[in-house]
C-alpha atoms as a PDB file:
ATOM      1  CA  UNK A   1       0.000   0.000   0.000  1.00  0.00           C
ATOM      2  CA  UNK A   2       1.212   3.377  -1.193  1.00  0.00           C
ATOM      3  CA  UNK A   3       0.890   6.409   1.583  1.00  0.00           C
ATOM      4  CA  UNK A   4       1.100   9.633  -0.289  1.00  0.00           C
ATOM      5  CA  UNK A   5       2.001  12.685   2.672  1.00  0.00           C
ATOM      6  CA  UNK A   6       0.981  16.021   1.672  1.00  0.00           C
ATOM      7  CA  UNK A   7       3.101  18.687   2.367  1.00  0.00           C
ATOM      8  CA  UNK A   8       1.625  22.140   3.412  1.00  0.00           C
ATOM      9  CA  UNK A   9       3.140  24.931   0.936  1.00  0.00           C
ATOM     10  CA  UNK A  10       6.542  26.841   1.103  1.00  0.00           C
ATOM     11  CA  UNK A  11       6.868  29.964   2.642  1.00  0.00           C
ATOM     12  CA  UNK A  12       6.937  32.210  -0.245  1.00  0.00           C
ATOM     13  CA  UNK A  13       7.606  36.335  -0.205  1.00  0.00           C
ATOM     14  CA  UNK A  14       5.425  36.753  -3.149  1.00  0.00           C
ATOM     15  CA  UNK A  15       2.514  35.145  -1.554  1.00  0.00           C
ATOM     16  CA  UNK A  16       2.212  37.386   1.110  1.00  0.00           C
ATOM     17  CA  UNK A  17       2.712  40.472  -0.877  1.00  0.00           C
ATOM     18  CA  UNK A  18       0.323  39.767  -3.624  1.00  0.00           C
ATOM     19  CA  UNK A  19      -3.452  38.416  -3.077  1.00  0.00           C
ATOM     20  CA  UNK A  20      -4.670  35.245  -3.498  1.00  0.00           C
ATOM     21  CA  UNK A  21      -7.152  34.960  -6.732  1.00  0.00           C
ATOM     22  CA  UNK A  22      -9.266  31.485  -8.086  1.00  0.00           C
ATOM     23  CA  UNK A  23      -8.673  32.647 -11.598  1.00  0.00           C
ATOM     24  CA  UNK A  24      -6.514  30.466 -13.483  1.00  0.00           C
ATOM     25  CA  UNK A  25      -8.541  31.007 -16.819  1.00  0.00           C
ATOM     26  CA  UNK A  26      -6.361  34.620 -16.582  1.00  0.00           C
ATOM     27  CA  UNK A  27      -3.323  32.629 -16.521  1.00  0.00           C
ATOM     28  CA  UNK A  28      -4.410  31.236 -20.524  1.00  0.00           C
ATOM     29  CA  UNK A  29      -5.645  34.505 -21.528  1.00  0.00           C
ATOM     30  CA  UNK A  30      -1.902  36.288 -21.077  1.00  0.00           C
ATOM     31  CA  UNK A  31      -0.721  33.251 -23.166  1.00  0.00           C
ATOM     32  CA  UNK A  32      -4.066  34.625 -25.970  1.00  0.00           C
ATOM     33  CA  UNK A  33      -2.422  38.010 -25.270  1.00  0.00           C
ATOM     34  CA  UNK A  34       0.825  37.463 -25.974  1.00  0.00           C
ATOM     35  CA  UNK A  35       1.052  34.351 -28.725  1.00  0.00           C
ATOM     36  CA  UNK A  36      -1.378  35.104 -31.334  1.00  0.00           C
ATOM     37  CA  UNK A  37      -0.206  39.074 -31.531  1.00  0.00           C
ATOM     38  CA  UNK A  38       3.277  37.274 -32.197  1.00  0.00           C
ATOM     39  CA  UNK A  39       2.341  35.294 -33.874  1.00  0.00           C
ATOM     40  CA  UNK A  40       0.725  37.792 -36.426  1.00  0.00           C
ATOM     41  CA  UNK A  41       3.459  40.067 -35.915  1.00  0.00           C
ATOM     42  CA  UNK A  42       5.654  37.096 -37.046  1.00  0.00           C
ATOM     43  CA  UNK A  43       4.258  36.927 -40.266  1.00  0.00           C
ATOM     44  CA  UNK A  44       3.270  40.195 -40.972  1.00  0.00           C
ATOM     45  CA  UNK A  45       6.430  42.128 -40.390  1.00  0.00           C
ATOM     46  CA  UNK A  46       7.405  44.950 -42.401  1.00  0.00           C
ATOM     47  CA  UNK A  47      10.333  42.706 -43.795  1.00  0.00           C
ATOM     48  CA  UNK A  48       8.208  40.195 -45.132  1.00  0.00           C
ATOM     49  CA  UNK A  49       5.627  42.572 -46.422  1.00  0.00           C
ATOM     50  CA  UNK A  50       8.708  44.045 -48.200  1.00  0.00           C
ATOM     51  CA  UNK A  51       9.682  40.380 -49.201  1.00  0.00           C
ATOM     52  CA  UNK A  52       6.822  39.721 -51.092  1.00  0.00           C
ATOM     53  CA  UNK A  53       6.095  43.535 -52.794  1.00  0.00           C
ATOM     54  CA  UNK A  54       9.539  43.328 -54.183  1.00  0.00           C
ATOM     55  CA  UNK A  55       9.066  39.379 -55.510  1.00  0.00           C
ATOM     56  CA  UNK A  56       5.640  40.668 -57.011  1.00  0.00           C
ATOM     57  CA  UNK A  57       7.040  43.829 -58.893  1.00  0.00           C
ATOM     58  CA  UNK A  58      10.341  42.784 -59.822  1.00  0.00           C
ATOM     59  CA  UNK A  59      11.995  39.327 -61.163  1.00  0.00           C
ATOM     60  CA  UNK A  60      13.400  38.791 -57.526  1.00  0.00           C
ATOM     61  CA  UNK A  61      13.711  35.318 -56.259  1.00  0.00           C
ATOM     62  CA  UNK A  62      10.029  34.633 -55.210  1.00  0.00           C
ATOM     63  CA  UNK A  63      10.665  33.325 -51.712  1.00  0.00           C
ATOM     64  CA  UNK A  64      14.329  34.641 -50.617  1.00  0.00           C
ATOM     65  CA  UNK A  65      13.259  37.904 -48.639  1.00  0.00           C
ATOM     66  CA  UNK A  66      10.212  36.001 -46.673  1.00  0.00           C
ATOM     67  CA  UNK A  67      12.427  32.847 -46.365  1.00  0.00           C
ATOM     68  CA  UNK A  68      15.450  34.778 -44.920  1.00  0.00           C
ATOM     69  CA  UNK A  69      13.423  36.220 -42.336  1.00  0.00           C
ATOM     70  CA  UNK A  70      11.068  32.970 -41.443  1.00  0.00           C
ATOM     71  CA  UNK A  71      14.612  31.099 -41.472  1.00  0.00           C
ATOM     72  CA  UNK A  72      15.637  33.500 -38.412  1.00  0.00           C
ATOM     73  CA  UNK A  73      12.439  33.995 -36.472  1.00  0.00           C
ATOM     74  CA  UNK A  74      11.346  30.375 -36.839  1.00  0.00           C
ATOM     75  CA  UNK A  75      14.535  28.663 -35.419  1.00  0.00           C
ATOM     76  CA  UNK A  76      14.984  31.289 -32.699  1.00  0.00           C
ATOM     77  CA  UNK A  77      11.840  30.854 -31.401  1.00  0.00           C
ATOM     78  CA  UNK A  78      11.179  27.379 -31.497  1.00  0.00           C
ATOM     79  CA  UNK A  79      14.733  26.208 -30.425  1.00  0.00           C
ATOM     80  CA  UNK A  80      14.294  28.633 -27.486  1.00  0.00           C
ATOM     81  CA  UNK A  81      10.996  26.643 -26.592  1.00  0.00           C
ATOM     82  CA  UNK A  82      12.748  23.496 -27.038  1.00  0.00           C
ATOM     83  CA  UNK A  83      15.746  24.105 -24.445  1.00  0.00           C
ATOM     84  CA  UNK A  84      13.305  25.515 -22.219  1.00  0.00           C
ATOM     85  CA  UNK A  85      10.927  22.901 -22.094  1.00  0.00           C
ATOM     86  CA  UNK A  86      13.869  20.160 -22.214  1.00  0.00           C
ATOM     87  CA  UNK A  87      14.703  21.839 -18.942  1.00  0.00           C
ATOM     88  CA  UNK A  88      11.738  22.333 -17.732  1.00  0.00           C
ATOM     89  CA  UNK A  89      11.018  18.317 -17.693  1.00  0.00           C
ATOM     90  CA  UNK A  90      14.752  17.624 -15.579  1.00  0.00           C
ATOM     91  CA  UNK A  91      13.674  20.143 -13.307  1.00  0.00           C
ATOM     92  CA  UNK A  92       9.966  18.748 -12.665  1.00  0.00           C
ATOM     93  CA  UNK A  93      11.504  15.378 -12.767  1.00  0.00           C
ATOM     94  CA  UNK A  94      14.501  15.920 -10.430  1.00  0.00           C
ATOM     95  CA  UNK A  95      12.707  17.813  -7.177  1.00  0.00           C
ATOM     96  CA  UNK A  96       9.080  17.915  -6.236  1.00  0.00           C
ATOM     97  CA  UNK A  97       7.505  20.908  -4.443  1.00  0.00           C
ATOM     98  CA  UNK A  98       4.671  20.826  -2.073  1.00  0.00           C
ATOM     99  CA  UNK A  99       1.859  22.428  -4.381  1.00  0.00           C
ATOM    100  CA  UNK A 100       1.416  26.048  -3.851  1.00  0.00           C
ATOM    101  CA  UNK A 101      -2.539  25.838  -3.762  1.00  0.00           C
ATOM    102  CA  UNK A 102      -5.108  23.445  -3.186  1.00  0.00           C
ATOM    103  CA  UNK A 103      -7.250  21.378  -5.661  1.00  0.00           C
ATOM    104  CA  UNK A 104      -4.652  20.244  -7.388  1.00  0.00           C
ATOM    105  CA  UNK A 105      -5.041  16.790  -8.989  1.00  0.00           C
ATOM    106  CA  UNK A 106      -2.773  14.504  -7.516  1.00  0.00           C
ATOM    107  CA  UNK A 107      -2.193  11.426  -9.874  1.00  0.00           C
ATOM    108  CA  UNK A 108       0.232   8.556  -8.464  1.00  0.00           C
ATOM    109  CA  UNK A 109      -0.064   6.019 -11.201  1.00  0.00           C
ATOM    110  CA  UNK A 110      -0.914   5.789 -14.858  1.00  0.00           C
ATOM    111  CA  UNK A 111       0.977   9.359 -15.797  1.00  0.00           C
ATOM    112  CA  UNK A 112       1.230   8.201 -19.591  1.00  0.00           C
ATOM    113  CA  UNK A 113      -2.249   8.236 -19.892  1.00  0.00           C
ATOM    114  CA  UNK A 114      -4.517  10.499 -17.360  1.00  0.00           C
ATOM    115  CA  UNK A 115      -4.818  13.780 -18.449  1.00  0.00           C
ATOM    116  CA  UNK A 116      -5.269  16.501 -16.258  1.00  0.00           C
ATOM    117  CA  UNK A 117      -4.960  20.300 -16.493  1.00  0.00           C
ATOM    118  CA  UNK A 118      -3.850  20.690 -13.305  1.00  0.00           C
ATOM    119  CA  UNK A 119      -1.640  18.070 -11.140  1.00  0.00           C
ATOM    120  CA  UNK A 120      -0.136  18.739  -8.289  1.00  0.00           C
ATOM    121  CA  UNK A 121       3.604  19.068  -8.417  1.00  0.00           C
ATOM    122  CA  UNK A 122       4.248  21.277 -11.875  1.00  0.00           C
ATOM    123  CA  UNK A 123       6.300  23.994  -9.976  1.00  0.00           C
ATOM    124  CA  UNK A 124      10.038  24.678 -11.196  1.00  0.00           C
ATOM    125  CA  UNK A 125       9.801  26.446 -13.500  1.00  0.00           C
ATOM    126  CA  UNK A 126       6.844  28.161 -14.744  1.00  0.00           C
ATOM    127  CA  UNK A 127       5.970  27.285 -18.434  1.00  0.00           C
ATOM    128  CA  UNK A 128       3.688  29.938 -18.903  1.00  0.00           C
ATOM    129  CA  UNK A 129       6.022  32.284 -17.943  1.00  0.00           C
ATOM    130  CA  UNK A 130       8.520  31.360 -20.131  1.00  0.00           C
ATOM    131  CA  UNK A 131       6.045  31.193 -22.865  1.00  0.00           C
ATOM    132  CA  UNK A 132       5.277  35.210 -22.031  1.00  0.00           C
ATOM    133  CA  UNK A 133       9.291  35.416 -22.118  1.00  0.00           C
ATOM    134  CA  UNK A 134       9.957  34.385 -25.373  1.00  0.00           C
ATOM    135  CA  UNK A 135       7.117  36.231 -26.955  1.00  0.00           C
ATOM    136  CA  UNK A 136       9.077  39.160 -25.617  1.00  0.00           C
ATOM    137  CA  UNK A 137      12.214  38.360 -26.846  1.00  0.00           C
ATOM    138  CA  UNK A 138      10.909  38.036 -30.291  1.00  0.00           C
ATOM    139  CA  UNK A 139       9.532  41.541 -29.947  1.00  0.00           C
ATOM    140  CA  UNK A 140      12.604  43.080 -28.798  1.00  0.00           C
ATOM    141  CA  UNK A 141      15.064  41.273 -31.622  1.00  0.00           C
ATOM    142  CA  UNK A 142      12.788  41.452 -34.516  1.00  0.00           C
ATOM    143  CA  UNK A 143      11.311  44.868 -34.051  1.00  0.00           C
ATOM    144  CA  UNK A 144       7.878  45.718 -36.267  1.00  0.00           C
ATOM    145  CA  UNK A 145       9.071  49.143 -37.221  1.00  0.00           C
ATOM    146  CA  UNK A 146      12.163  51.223 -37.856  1.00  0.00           C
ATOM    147  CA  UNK A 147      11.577  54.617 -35.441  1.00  0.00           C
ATOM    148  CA  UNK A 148      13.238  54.240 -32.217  1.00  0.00           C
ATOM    149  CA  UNK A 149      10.517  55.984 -30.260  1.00  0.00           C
ATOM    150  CA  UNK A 150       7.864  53.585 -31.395  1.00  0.00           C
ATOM    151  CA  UNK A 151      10.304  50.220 -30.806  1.00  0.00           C
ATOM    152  CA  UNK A 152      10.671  51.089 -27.029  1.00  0.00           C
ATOM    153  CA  UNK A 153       6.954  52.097 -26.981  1.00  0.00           C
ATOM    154  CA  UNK A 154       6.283  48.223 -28.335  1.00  0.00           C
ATOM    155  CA  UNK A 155       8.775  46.762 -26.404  1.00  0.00           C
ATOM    156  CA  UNK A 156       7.486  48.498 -23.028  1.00  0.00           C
ATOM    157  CA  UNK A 157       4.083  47.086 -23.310  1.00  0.00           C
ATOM    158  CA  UNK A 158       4.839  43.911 -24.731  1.00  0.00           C
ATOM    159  CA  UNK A 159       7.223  43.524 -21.204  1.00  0.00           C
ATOM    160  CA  UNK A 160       4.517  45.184 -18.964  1.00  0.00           C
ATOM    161  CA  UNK A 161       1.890  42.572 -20.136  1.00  0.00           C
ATOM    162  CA  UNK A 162       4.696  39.909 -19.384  1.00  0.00           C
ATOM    163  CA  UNK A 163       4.992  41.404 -15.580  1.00  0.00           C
ATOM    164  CA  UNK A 164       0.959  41.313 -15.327  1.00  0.00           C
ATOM    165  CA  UNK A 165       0.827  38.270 -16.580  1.00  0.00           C
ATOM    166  CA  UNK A 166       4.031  36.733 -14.174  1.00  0.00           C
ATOM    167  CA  UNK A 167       1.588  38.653 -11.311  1.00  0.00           C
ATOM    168  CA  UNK A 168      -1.186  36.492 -12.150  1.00  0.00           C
ATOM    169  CA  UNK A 169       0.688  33.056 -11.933  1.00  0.00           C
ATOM    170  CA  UNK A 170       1.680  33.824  -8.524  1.00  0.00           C
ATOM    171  CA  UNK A 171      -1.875  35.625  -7.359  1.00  0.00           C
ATOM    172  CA  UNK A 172      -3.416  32.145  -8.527  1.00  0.00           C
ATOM    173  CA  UNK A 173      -0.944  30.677  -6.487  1.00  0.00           C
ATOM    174  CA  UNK A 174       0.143  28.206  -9.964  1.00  0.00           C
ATOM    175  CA  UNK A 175       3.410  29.034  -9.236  1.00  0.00           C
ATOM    176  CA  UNK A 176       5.995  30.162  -6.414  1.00  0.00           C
ATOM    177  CA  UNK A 177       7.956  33.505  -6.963  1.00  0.00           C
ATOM    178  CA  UNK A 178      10.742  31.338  -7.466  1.00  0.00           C
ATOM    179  CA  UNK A 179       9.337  29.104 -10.113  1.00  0.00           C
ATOM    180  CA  UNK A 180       8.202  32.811 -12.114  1.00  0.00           C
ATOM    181  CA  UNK A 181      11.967  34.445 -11.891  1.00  0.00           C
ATOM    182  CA  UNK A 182      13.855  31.219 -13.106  1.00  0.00           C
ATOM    183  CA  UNK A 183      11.375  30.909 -15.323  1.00  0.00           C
ATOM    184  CA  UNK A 184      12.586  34.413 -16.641  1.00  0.00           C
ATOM    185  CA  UNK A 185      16.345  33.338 -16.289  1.00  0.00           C
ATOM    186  CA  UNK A 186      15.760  30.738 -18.466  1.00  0.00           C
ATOM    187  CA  UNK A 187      13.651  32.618 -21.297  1.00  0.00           C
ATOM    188  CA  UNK A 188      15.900  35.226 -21.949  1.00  0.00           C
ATOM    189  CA  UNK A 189      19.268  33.091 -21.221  1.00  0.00           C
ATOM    190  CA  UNK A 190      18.083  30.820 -23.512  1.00  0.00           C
ATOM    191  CA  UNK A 191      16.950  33.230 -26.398  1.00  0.00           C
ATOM    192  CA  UNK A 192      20.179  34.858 -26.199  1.00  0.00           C
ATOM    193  CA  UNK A 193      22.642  32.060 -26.221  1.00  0.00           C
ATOM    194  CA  UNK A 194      20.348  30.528 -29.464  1.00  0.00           C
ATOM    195  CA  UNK A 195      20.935  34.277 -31.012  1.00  0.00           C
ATOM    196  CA  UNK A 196      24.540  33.715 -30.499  1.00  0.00           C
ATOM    197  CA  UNK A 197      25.174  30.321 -31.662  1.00  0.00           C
ATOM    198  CA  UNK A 198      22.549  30.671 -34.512  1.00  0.00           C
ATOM    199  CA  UNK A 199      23.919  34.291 -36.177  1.00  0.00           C
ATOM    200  CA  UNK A 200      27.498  33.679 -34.976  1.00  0.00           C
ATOM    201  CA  UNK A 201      28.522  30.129 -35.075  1.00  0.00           C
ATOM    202  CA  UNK A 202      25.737  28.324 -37.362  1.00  0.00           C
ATOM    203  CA  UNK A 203      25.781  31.034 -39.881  1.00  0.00           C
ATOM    204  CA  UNK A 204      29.332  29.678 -40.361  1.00  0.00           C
ATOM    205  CA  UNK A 205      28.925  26.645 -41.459  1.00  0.00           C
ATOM    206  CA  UNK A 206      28.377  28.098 -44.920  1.00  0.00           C
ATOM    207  CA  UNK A 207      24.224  27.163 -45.182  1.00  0.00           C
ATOM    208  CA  UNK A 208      22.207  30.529 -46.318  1.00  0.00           C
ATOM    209  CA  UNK A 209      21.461  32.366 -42.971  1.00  0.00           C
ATOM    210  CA  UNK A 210      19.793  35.620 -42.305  1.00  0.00           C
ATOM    211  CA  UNK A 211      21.276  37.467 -39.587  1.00  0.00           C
ATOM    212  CA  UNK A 212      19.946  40.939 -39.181  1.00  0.00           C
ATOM    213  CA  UNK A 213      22.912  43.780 -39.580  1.00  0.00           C
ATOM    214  CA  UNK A 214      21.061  46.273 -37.803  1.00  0.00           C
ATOM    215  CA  UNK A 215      17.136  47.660 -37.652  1.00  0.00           C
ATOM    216  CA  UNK A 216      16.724  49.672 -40.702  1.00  0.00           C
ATOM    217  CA  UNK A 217      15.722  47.025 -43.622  1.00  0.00           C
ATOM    218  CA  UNK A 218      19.563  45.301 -43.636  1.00  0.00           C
ATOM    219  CA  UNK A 219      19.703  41.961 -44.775  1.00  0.00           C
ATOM    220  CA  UNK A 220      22.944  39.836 -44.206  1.00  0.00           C
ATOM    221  CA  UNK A 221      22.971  36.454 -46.185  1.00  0.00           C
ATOM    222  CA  UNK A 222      26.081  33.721 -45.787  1.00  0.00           C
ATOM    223  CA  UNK A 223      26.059  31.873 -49.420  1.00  0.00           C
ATOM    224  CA  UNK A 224      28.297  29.413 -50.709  1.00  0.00           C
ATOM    225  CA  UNK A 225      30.277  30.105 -53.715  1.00  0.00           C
ATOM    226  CA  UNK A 226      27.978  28.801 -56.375  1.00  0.00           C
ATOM    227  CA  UNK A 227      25.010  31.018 -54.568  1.00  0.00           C
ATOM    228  CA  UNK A 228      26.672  34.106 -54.933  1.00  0.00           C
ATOM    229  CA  UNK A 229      26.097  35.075 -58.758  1.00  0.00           C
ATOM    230  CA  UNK A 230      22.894  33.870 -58.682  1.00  0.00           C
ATOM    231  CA  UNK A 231      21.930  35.760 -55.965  1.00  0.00           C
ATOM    232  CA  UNK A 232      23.620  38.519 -57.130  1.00  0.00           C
ATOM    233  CA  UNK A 233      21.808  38.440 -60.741  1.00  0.00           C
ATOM    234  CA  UNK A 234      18.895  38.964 -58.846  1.00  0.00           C
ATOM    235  CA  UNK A 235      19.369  41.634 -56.762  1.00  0.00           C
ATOM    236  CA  UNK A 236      20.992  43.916 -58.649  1.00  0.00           C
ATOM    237  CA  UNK A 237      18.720  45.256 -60.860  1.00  0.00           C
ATOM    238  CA  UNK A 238      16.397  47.009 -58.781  1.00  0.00           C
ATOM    239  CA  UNK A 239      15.923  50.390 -57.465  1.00  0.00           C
ATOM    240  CA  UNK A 240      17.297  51.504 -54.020  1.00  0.00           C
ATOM    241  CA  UNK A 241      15.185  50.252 -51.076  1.00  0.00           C
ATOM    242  CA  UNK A 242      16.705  47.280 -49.000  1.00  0.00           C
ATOM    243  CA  UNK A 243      20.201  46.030 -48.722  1.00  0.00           C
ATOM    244  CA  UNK A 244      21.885  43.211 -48.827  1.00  0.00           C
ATOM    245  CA  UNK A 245      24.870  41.770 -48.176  1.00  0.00           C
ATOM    246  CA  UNK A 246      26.153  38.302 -49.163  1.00  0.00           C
ATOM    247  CA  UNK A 247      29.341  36.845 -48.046  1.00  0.00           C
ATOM    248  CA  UNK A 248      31.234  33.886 -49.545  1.00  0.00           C
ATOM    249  CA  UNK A 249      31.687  30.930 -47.382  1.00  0.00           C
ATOM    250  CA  UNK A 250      34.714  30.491 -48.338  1.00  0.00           C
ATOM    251  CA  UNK A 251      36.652  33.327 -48.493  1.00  0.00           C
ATOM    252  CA  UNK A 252      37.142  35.651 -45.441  1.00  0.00           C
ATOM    253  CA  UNK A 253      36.805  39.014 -46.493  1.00  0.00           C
ATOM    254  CA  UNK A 254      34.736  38.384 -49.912  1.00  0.00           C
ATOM    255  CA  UNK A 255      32.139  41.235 -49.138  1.00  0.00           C
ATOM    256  CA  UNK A 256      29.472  42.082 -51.808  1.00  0.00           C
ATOM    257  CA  UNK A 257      27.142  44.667 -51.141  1.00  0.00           C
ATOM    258  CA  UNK A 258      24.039  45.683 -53.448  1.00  0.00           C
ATOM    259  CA  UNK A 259      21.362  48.107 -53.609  1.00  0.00           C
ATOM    260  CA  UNK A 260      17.796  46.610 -54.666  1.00  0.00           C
END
């Protein structure tokens, strides 16, 4: 026979600051908040837009622009999730907490196949907080316009609604205060050591690879050799508007910039 002994929850700092609410639907609806504007931000940017205008009105390669772009976004964001969820399940696995609130489902056997929205146990780290991380991160890195002002406007709210909705996880007690601020350690931490590797060492390797120069519309490609002159075919034709710079893979200071 199997005793289970529940433990009575951790002291906790935030707890006592913050009040207590029975709302964990408000949890979900930061994740609404801050996914599907991303998501739509994603893939509606202005570079894309830009992307596909130029491939419509000019003999550009029909998919480079977009797919330089998606390329970045897409494997910054989901290898971020990746590592953070990868952690996320040693952590779980390695040290149980005592459940910060009651009602939680507490399931002892057949954990391959019950499903529950809310067991007891799921505390370090918080996965909805990283979620609201990341979202954030892609905000910052991949700004949706040029103008300073309105980038730190952007970037202000999108990080305010990720401090509401960190608030929230600990008000509905889902989470410790601990759980919420390694959960932030490991968001950014992660999304910036995948920036580096990706754009610094993977970009090496000599595969195409978009790696933004700066905010203002510049593209930076790495192409092998026999890329080069067809990509430069294509770009060179067309009136000033974008940049972009390819580099041979091969050589160390083969530099070609053009004006489309």
């Amino acid at each position: 026979m199997r005793i289970v002994v529940v433990y009575p929850p951790l002291p906790d700092v935030g707890f006592h600051f913050l009040p207590q609410l029975d709302q964990l639907w408000l949890t979900d609806l930061f994740d609404a908040l801050l996914v599907f504007p991303t998501i739509v931000h994603v893939v509606f940017h202005r570079k894309v837009v830009h992307g596909i205008i130029l491939s419509l009105s000019s003999s550009i390669e029909p998919t480079l622009l977009t797919y330089m772009y998606y390329h970045a976004v897409a494997h910054s964001w989901f290898l971020t999730s990746t590592l953070c969820n990868v952690e996320r399940i040693a952590t779980v696995a390695i040290t149980s907490f005592p459940d910060p609130r009651a009602g939680c489902e507490m399931v002892t056997s057949q954990i391959w196949t019950k499903v529950s929205a809310h067991k007891c146990g799921d505390c370090m780290f918080s996965g909805h907080t990283v979620l609201f991380v990341i979202c954030a991160c892609v905000w910052t890195t991949y700004p949706p316009c040029n103008q300073r002002i309105a980038r730190v406007v952007i970037s202000t709210i999108i990080w305010l609604l990720v401090l509401a909705g960190s608030a929230i996880v600990i008000m509905n007690r889902a989470h410790y205060t601990v759980d919420v601020l390694v959960a932030w350690y490991v968001g950014i931490g992660n999304w910036y050591i995948v920036q580096y590797f990706w754009k610094e060492q993977t970009c090496l390797t000599g595969k195409h690879c978009y790696k933004p120069v700066n905010n203002h519309g510049v593209f930076s490609v790495l192409a092998v050799d026999e890329d080069h002159e067809r990509y430069q075919s294509s770009f060179e034709k067309h009136q000033p508007s974008l940049r972009l710079t390819l580099t041979s893979s091969t050589t160390n200071n083969d530099h070609s910039e053009m004006i489309i």
